[in-house]
C-alpha atoms as a PDB file:
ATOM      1  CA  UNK A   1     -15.608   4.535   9.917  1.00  0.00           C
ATOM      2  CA  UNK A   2     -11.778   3.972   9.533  1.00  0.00           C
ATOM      3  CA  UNK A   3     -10.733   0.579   8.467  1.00  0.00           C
ATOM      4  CA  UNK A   4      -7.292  -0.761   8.427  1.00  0.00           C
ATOM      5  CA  UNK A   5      -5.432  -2.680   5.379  1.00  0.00           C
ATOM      6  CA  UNK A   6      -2.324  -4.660   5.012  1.00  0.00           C
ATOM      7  CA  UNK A   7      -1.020  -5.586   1.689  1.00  0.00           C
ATOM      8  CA  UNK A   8       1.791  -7.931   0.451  1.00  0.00           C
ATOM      9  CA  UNK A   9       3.348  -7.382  -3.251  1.00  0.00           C
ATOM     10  CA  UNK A  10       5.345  -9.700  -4.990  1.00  0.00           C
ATOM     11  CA  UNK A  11       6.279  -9.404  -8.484  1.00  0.00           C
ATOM     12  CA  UNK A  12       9.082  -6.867 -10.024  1.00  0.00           C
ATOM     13  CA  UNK A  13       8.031  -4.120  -7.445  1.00  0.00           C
ATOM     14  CA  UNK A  14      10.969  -2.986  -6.014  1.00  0.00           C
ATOM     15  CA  UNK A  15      12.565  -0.102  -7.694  1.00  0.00           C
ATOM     16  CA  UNK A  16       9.873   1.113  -9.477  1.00  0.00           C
ATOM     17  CA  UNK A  17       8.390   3.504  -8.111  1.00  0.00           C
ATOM     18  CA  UNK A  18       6.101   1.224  -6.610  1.00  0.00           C
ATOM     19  CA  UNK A  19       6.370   2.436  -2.648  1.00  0.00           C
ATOM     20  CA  UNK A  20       5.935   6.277  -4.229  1.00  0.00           C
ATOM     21  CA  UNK A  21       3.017   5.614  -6.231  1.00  0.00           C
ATOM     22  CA  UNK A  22       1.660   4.355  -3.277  1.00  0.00           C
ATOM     23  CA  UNK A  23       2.082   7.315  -1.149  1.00  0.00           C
ATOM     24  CA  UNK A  24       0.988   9.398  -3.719  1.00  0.00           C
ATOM     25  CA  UNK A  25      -2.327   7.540  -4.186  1.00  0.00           C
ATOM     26  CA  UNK A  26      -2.680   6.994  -0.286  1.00  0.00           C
ATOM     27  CA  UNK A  27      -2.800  10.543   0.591  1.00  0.00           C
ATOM     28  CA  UNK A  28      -4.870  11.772  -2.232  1.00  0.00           C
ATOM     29  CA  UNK A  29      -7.113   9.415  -0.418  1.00  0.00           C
ATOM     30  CA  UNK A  30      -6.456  10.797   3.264  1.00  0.00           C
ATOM     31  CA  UNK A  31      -4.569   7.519   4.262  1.00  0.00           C
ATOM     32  CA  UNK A  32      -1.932   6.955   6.840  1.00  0.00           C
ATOM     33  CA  UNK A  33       0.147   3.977   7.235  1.00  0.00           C
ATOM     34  CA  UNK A  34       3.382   3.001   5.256  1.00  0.00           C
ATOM     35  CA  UNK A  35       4.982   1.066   1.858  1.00  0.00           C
ATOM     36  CA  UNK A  36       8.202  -0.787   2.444  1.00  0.00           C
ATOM     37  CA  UNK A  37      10.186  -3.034   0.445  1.00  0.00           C
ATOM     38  CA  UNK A  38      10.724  -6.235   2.301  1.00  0.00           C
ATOM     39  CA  UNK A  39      13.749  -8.344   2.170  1.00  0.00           C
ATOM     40  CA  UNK A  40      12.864 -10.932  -0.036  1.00  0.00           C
ATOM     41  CA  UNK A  41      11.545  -8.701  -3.037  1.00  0.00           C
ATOM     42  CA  UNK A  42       8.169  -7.972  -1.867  1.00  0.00           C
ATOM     43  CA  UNK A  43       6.666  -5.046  -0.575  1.00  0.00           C
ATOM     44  CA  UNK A  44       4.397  -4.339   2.130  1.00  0.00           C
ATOM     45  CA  UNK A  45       1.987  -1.651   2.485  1.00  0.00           C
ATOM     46  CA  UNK A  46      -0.150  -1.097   5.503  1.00  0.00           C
ATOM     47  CA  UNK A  47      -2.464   2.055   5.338  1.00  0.00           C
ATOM     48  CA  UNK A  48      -5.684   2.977   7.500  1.00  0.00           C
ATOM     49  CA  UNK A  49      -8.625   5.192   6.645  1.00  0.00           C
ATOM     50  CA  UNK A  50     -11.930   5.122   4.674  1.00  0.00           C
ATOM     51  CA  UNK A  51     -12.742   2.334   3.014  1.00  0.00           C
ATOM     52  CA  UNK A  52     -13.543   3.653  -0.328  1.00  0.00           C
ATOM     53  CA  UNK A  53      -9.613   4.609  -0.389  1.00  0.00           C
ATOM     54  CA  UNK A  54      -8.456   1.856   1.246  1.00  0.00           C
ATOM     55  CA  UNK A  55     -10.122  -0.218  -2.104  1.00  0.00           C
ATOM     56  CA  UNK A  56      -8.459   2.548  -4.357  1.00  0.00           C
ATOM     57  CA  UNK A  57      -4.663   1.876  -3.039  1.00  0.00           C
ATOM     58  CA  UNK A  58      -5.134  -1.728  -3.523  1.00  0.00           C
ATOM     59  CA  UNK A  59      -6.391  -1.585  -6.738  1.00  0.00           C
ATOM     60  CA  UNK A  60      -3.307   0.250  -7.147  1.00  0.00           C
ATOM     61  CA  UNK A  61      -1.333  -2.703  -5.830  1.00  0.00           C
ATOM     62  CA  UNK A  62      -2.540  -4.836  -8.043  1.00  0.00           C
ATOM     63  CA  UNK A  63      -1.259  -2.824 -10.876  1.00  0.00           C
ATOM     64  CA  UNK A  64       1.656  -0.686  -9.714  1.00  0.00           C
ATOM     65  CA  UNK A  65       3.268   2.046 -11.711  1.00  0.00           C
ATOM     66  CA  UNK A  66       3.784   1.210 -15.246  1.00  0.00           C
ATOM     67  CA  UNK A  67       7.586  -0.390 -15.006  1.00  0.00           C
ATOM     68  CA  UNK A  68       6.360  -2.774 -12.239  1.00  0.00           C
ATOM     69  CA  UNK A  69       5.458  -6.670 -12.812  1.00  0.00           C
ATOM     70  CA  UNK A  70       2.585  -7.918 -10.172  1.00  0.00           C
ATOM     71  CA  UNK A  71       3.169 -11.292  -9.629  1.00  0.00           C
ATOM     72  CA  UNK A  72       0.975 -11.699  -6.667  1.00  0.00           C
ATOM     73  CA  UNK A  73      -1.275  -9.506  -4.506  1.00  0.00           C
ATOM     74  CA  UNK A  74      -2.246 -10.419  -0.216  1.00  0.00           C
ATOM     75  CA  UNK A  75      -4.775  -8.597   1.020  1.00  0.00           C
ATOM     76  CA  UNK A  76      -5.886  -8.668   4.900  1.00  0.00           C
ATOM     77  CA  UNK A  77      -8.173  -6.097   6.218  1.00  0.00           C
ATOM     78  CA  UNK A  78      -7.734  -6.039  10.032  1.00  0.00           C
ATOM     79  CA  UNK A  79      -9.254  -3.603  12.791  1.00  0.00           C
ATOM     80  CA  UNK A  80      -7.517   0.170  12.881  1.00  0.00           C
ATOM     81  CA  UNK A  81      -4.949   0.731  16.139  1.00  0.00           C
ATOM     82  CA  UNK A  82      -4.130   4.428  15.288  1.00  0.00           C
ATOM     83  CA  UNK A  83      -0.600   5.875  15.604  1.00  0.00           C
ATOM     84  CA  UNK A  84      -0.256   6.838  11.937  1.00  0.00           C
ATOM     85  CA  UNK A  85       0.091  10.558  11.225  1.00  0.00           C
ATOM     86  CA  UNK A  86       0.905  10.296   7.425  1.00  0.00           C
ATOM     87  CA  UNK A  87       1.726   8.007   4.809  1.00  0.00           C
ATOM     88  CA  UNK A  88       5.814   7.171   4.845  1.00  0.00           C
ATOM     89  CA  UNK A  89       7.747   5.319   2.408  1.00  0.00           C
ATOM     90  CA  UNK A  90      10.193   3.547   4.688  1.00  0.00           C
END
């Protein structure tokens, strides 16, 4: 059963690899969705798929890549509308 999760980053997570690290992880998992940076230093990820890596990429979140600095994580699982064919880094 496909699930759908939409995650906020803040912290030193912009230009570090963060967005890539979470493509890489998201489709090692089978996800599709997207990792963005956001205007005011955040980023966003939003990624649909199985659960079980759906809880893996926001683990990764919480972390990020070893130059990154997570300040704060927002997690909101919400119910899967399709139209993802892969995971982009926008």
């Amino acid at each position: 059963m496909n699930k759908k999760v939409h995650v906020w980053v803040s912290g030193r997570v912009q230009g570090v690899f963060f967005r890539a690290g979470a493509r890489d992880i998201a489709r090692r998992e089978g996800l599709v969705g997207f990792a963005r940076n956001l205007p005011d230093g955040r980023v966003e990820v939003v990624a649909e798929g199985e659960e079980a890596g759906l809880r893996a990429l926001v683990e990764y979140c919480r972390q990020g890549p070893p130059h990154a600095r997570v300040d704060h994580i927002q997690v909101e699982w919400e119910e899967p509308r399709g139209g993802f064919t892969d995971f982009a880094v926008l």
